[in-house]
N, C-alpha and C. Protein backbone atom coordinates (compact mmCIF):
# COMPACT_ATOMS: atom_id res chain seq x y z
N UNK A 1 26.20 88.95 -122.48
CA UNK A 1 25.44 89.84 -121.63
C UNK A 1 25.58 89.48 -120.16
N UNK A 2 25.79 88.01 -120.15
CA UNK A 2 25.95 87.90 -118.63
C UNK A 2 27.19 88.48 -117.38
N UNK A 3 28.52 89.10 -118.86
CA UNK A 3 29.37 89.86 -118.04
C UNK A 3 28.92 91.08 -117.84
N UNK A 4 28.45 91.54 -118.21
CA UNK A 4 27.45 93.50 -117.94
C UNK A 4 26.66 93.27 -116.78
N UNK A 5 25.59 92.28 -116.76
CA UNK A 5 25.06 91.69 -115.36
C UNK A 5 26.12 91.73 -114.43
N UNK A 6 26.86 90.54 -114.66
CA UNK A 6 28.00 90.23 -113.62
C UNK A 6 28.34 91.25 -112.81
N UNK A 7 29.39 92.31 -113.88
CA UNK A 7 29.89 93.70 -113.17
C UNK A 7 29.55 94.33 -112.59
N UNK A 8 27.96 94.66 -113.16
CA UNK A 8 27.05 95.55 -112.66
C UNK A 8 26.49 95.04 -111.14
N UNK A 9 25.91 94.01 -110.87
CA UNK A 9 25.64 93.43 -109.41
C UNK A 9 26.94 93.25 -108.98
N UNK A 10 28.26 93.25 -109.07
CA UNK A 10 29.40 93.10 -108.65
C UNK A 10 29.86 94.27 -107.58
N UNK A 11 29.49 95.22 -108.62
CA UNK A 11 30.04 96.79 -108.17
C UNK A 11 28.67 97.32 -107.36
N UNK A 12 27.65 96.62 -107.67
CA UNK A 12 26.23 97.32 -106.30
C UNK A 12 26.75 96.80 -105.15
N UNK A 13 26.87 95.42 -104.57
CA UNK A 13 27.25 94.79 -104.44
C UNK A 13 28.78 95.86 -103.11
N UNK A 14 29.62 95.53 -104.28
CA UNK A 14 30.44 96.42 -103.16
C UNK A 14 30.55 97.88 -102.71
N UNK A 15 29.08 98.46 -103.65
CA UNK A 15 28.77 99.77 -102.78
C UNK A 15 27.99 99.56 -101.68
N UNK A 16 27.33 98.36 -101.28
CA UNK A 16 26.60 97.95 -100.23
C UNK A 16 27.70 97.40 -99.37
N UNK A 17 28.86 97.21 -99.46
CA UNK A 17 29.82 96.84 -98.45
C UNK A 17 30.04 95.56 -97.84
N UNK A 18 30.00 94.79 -99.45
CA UNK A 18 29.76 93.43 -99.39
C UNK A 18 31.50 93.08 -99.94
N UNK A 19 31.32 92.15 -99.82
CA UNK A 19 33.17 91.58 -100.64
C UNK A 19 32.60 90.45 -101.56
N UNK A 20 32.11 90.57 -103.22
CA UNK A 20 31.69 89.48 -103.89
C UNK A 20 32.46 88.74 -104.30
N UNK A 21 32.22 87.61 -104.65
CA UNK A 21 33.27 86.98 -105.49
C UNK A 21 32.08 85.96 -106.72
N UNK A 22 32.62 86.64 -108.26
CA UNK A 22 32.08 86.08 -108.86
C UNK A 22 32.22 84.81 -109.04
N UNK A 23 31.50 83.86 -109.13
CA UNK A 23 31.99 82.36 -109.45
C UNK A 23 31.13 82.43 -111.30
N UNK A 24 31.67 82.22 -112.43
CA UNK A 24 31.33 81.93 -113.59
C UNK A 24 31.56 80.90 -114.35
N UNK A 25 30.00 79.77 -114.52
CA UNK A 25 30.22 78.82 -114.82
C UNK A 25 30.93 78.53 -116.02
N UNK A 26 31.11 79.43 -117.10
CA UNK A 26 31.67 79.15 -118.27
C UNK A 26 32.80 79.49 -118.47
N UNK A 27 33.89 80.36 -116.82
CA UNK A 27 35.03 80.09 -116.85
C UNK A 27 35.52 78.98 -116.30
N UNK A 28 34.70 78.13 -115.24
CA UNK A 28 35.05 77.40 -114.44
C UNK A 28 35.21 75.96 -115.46
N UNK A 29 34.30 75.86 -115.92
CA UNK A 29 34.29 74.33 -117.37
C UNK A 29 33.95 72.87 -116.43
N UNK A 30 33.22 73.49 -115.66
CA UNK A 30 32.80 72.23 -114.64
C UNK A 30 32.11 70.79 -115.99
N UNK A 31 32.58 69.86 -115.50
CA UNK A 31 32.28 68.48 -116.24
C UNK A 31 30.76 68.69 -116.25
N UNK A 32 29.67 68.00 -116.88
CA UNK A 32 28.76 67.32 -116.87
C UNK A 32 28.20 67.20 -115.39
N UNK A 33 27.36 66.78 -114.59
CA UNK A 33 27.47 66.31 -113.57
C UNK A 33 27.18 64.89 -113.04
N UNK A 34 27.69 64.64 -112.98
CA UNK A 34 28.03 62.38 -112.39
C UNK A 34 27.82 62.39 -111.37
N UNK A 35 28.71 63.37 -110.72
CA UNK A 35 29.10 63.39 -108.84
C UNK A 35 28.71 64.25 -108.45
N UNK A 36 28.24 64.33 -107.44
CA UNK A 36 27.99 66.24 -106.79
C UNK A 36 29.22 65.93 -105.47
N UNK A 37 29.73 67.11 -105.45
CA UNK A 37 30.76 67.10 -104.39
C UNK A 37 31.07 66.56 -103.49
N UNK A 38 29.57 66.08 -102.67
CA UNK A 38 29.47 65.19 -101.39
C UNK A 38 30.29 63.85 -101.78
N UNK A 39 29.54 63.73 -102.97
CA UNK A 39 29.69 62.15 -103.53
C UNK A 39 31.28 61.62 -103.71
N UNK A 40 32.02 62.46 -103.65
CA UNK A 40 33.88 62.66 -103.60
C UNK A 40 34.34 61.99 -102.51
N UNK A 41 35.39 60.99 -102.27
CA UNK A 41 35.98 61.11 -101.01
C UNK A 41 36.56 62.34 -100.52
N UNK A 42 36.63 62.42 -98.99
CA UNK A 42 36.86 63.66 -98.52
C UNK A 42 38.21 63.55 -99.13
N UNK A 43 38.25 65.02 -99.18
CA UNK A 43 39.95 65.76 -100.06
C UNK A 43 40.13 65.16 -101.31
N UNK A 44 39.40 64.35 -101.98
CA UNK A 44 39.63 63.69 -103.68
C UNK A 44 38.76 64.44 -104.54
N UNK A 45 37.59 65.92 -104.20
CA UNK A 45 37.04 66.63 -105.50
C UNK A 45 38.16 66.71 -106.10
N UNK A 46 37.47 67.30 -107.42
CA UNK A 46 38.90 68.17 -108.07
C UNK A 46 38.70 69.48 -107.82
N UNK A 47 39.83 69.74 -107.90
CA UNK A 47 40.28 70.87 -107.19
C UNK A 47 39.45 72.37 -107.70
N UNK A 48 38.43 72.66 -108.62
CA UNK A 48 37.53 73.89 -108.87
C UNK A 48 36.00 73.22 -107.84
N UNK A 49 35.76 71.74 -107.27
CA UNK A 49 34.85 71.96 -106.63
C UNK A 49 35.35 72.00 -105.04
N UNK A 50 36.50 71.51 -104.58
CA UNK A 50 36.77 71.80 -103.55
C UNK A 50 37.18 73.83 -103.27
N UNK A 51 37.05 73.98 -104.12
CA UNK A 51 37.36 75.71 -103.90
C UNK A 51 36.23 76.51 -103.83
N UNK A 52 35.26 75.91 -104.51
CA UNK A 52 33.92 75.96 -104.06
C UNK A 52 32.93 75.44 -102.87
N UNK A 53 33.28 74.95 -102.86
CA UNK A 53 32.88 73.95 -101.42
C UNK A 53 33.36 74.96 -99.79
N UNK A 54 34.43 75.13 -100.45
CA UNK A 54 35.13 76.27 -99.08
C UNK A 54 34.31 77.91 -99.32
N UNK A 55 34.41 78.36 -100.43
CA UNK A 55 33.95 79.60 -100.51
C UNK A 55 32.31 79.54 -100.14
N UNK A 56 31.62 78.42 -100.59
CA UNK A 56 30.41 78.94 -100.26
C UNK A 56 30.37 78.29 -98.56
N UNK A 57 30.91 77.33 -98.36
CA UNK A 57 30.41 77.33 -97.05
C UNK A 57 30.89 78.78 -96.04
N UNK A 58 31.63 79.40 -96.69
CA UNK A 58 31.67 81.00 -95.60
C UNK A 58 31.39 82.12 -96.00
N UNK A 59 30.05 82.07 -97.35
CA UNK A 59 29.20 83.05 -97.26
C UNK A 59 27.93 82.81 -96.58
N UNK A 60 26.97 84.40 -96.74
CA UNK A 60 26.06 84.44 -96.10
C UNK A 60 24.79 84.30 -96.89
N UNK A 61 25.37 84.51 -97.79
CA UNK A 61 24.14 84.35 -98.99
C UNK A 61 24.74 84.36 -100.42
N UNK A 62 23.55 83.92 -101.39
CA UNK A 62 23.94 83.91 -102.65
C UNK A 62 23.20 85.04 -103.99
N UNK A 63 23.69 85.83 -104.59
CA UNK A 63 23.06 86.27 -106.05
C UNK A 63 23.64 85.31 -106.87
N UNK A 64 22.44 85.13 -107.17
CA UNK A 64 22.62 83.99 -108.92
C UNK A 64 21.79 85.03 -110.15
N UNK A 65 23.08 85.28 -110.90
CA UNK A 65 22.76 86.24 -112.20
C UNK A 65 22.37 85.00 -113.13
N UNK A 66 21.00 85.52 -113.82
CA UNK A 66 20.70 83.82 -114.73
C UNK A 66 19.92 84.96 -116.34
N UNK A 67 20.23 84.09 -117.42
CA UNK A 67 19.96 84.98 -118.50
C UNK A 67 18.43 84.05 -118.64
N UNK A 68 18.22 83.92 -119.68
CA UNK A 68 16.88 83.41 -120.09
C UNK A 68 17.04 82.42 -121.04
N UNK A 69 17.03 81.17 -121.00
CA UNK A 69 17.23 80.28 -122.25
C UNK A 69 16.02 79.70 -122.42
N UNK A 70 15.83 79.83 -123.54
CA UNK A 70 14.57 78.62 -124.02
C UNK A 70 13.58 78.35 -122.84
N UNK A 71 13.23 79.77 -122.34
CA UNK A 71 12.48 79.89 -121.27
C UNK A 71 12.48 79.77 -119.99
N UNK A 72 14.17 79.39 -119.68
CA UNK A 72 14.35 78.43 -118.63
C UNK A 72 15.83 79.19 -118.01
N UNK A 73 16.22 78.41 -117.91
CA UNK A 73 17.69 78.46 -116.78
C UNK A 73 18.71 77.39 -117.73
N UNK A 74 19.78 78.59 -117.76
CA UNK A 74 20.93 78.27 -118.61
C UNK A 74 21.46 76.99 -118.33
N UNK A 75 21.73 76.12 -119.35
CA UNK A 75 22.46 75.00 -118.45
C UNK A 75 23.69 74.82 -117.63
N UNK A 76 24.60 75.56 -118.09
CA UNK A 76 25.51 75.41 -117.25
C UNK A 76 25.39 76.15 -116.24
N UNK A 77 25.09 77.30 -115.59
CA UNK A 77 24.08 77.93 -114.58
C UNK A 77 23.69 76.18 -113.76
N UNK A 78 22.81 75.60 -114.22
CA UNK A 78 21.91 74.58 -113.34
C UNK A 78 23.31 73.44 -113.40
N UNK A 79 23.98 73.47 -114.11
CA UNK A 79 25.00 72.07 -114.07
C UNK A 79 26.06 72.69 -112.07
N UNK A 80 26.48 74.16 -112.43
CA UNK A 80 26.67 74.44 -111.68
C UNK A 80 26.34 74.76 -110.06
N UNK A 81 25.13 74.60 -110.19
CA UNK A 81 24.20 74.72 -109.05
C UNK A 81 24.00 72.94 -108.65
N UNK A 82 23.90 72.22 -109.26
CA UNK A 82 23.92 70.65 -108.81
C UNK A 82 25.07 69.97 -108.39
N UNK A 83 26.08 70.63 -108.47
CA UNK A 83 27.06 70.41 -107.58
C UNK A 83 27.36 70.35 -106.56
N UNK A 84 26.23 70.90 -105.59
CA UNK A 84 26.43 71.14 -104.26
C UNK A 84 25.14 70.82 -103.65
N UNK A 85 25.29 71.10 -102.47
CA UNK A 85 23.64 70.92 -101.85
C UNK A 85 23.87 71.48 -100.71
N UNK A 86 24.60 70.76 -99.70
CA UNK A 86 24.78 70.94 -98.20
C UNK A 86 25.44 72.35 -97.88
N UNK A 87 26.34 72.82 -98.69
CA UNK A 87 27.22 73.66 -98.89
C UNK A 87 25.89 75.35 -98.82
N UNK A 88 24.54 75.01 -99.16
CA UNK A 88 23.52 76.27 -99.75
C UNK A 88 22.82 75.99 -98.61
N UNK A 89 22.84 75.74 -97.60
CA UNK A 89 21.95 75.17 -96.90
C UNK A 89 21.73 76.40 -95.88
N UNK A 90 20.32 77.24 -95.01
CA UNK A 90 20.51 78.27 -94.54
C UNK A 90 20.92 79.23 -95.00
N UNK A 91 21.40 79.50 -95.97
CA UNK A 91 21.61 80.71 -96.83
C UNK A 91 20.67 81.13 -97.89
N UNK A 92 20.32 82.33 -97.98
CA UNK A 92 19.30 83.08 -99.09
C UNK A 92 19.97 83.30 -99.94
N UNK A 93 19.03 83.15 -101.27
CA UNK A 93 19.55 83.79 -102.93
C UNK A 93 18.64 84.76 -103.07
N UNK A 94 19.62 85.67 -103.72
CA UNK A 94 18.35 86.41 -104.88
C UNK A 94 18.54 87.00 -106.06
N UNK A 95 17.98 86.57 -106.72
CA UNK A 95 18.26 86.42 -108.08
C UNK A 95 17.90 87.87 -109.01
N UNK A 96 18.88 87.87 -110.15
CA UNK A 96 19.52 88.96 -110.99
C UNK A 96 18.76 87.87 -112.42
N UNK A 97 17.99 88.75 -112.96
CA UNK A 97 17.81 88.06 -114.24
C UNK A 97 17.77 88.99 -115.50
N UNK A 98 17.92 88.43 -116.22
CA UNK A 98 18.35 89.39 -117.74
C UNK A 98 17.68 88.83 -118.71
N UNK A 99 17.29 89.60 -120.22
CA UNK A 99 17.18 89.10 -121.34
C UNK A 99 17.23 90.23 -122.17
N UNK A 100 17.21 89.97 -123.31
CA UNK A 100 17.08 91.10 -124.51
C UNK A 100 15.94 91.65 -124.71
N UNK A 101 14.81 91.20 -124.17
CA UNK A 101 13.33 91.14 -124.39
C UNK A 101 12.91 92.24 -123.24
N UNK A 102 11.53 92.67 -123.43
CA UNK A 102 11.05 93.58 -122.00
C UNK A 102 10.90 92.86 -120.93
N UNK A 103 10.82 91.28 -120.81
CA UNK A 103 10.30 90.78 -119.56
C UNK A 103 11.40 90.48 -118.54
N UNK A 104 12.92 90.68 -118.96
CA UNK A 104 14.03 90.70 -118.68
C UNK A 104 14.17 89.50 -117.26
N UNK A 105 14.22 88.67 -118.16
CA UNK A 105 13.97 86.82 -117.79
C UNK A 105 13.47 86.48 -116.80
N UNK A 106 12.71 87.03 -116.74
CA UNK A 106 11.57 86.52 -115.21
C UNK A 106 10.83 84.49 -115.46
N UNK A 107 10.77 84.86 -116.05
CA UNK A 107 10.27 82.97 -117.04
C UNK A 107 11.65 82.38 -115.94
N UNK A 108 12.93 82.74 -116.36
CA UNK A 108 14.17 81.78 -116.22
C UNK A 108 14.06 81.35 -114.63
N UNK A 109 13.44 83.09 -114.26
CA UNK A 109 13.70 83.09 -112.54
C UNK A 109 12.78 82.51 -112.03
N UNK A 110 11.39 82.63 -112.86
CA UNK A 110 10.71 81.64 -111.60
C UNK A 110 10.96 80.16 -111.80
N UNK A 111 11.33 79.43 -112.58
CA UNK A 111 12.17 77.58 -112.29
C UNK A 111 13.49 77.92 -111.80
N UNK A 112 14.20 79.04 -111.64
CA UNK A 112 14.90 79.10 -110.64
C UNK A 112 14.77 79.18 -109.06
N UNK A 113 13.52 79.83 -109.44
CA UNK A 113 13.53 80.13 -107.11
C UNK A 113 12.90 78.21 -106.72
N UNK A 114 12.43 77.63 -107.60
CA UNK A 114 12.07 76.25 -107.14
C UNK A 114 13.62 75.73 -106.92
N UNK A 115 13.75 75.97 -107.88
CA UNK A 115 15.01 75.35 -108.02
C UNK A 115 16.09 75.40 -106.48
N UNK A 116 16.00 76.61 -106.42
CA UNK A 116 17.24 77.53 -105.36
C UNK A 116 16.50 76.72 -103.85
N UNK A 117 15.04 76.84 -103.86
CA UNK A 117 14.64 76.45 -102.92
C UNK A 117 14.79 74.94 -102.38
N UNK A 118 14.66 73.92 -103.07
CA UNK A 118 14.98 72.67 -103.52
C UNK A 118 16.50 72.57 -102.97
N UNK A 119 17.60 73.30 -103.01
CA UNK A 119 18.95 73.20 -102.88
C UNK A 119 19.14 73.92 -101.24
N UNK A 120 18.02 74.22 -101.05
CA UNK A 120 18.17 74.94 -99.54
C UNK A 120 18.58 76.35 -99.42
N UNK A 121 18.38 76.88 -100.39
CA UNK A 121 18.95 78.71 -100.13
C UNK A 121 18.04 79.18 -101.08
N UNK A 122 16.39 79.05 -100.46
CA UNK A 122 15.66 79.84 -100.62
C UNK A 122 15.40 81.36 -101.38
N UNK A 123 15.10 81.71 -102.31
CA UNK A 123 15.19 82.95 -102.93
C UNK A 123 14.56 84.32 -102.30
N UNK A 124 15.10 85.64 -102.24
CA UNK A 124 14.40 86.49 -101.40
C UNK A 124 12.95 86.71 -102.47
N UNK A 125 11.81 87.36 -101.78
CA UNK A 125 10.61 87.81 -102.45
C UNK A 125 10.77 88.61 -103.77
N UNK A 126 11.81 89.89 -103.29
CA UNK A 126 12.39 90.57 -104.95
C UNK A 126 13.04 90.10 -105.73
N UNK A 127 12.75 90.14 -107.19
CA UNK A 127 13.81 90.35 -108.23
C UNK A 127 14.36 90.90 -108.87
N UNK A 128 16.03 91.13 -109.09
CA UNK A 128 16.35 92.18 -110.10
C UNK A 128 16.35 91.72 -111.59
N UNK A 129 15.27 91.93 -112.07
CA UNK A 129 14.96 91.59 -113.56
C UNK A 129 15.29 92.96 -114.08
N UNK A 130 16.41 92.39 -115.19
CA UNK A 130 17.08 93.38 -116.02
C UNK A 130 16.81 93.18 -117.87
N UNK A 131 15.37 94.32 -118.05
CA UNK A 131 14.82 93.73 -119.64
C UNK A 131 15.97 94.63 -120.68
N UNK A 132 15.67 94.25 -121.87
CA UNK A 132 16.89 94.94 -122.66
C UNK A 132 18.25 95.56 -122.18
N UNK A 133 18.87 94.03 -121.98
CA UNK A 133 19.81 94.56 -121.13
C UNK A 133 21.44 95.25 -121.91
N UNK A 134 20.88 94.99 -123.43
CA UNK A 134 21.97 95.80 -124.06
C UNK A 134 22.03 97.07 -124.08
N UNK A 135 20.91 97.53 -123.76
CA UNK A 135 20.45 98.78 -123.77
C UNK A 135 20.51 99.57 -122.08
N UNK A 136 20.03 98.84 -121.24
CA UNK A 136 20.06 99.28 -119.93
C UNK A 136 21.99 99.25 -119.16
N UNK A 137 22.84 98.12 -119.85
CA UNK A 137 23.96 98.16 -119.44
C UNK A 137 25.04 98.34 -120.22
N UNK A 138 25.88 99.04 -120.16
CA UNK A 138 26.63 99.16 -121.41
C UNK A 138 27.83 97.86 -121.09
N UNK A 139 28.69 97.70 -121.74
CA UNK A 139 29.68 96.95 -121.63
C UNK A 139 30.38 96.41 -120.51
N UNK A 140 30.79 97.32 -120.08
CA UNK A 140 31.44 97.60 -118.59
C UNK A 140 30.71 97.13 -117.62
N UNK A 141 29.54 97.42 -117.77
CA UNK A 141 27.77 97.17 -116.79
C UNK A 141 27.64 98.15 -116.13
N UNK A 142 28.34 99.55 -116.76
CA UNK A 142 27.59 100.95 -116.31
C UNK A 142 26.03 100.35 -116.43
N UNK A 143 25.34 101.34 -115.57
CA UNK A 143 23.87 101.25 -115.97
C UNK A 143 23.60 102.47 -116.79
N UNK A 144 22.83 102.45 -117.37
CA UNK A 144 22.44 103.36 -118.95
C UNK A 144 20.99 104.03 -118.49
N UNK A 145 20.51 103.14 -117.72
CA UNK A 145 18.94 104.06 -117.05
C UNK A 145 18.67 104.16 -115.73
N UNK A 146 18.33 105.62 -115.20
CA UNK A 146 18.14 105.35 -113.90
C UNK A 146 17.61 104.85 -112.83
N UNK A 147 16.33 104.02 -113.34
CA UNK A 147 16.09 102.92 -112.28
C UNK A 147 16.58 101.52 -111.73
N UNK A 148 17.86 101.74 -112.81
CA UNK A 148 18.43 100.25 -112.42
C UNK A 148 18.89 100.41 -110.63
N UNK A 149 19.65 101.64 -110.63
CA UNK A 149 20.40 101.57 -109.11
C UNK A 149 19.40 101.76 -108.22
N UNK A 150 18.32 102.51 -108.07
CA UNK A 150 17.23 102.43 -107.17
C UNK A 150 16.72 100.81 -106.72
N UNK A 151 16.46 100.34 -108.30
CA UNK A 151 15.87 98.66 -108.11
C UNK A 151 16.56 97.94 -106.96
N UNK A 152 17.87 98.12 -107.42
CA UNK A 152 19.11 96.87 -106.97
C UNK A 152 19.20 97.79 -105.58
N UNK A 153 19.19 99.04 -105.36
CA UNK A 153 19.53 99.16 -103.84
C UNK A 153 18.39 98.71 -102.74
N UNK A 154 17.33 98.37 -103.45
CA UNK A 154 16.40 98.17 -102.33
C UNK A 154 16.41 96.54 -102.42
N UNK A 155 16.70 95.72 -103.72
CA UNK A 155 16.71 94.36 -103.81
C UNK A 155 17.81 93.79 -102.90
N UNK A 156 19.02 94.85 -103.00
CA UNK A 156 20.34 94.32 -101.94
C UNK A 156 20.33 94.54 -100.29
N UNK A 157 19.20 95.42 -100.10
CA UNK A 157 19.18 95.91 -98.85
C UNK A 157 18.06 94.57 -98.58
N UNK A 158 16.98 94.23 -99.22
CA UNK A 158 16.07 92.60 -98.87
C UNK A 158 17.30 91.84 -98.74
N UNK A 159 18.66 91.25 -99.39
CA UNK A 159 19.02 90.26 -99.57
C UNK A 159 20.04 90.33 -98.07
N UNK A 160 20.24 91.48 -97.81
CA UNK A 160 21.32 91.55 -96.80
C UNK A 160 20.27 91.54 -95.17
N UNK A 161 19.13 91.88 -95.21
CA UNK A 161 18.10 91.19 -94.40
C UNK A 161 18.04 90.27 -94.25
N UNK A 162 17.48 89.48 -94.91
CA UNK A 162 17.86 87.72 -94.94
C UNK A 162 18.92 87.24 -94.82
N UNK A 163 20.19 87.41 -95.12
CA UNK A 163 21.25 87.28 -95.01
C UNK A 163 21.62 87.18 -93.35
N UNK A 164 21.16 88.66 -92.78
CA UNK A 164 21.89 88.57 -91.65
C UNK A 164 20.60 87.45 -90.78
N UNK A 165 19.42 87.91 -90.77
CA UNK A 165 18.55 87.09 -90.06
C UNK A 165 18.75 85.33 -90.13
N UNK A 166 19.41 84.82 -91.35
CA UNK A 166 19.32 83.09 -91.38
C UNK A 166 20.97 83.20 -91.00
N UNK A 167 22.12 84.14 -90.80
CA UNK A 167 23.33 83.48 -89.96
C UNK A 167 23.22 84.10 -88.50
N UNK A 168 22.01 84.98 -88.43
CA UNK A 168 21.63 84.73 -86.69
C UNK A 168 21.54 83.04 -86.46
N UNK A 169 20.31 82.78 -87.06
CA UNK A 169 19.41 81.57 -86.83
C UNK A 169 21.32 80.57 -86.94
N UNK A 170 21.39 80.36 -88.03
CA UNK A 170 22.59 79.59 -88.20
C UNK A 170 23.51 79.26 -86.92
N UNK A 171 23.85 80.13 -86.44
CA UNK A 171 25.07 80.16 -85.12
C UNK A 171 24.02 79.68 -84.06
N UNK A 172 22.74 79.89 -83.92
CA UNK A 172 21.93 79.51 -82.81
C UNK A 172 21.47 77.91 -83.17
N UNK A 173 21.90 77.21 -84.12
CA UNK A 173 21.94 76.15 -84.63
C UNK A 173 20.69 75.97 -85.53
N UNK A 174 20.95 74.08 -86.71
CA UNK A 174 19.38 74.07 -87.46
C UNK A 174 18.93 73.49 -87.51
N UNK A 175 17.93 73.08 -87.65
CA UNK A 175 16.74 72.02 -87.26
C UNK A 175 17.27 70.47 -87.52
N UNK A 176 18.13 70.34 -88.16
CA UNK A 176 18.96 69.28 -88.23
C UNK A 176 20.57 69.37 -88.98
């Protein structure tokens, strides 16, 4: 289900006139985590966190699509997110959550916005919580009901607010 998510905020996403790039932890096969990137000599990551390291330091913000596990936040989702720190820093998230259930993983998202916040890229106020999402997205991540695109256009228009307001602040420098 998390590729129907994926697509679906992918393609809002670039009707808002954004350029996404999915990063997916369960193509990427990131190790365990031992090291977080910093912890690398410079130029010795291996080479899927140094590619990361570059991509996020030249966005403006982040969507983190997260399903619902055991109430919580997927692990490899959080293995992937502890990889970094400095790299999220001044940049806003906002989070895409899913489940099979009606509450369409709001549980996952709220130990996520601690979470997001904790890592320095703060979560916006909205969420796109997506409940029965076999039903609301088909395969592809057409949407199947019509309030999905209303939701997400006003959740992407908050995220691109924040977005531009913290790389004002950013270029005007940050508190440390």
């Amino acid at each position: 289900m998390a590729a129907r998510a994926g697509r679906y905020i992918e393609a809002a996403l670039r009707a808002h006139g954004h350029t996404p790039v999915l990063v997916d932890p369960m193509e990427l096969r990131l190790p365990l985590l031992d090291r977080m990137y910093k912890e690398h000599p410079k130029g010795q990551a291996p080479a899927p966190l140094e590619q990361l390291a570059t991509l996020y330091r030249e966005v403006d913000g982040f969507v983190i699509v997260s399903a619902e596990y055991n109430n919580g936040i997927p692990p490899a989702l959080k293995n992937l997110l502890d990889h970094f720190l400095e790299e999220y820093f001044w940049r806003p998230s906002a989070i895409v959550c899913y489940s099979a259930g009606q509450f369409g993983g709001v549980r996952a998202a709220m130990q996520l916005r601690m979470v997001l916040a904790e890592l320095g890229m703060p979560s916006i106020p909205s969420l796109l919580p997506i409940p029965r999402i076999a039903q609301v997205l088909d395969a592809a991540g057409s949407p199947q009901a019509a309030w999905l695109d209303k939701s997400a256009d006003r959740f992407l228009q908050e995220l691109a607010w924040y977005a531009r307001a913290l790389q004002h602040e950013r270029t005007a420098g940050t508190p440390y």
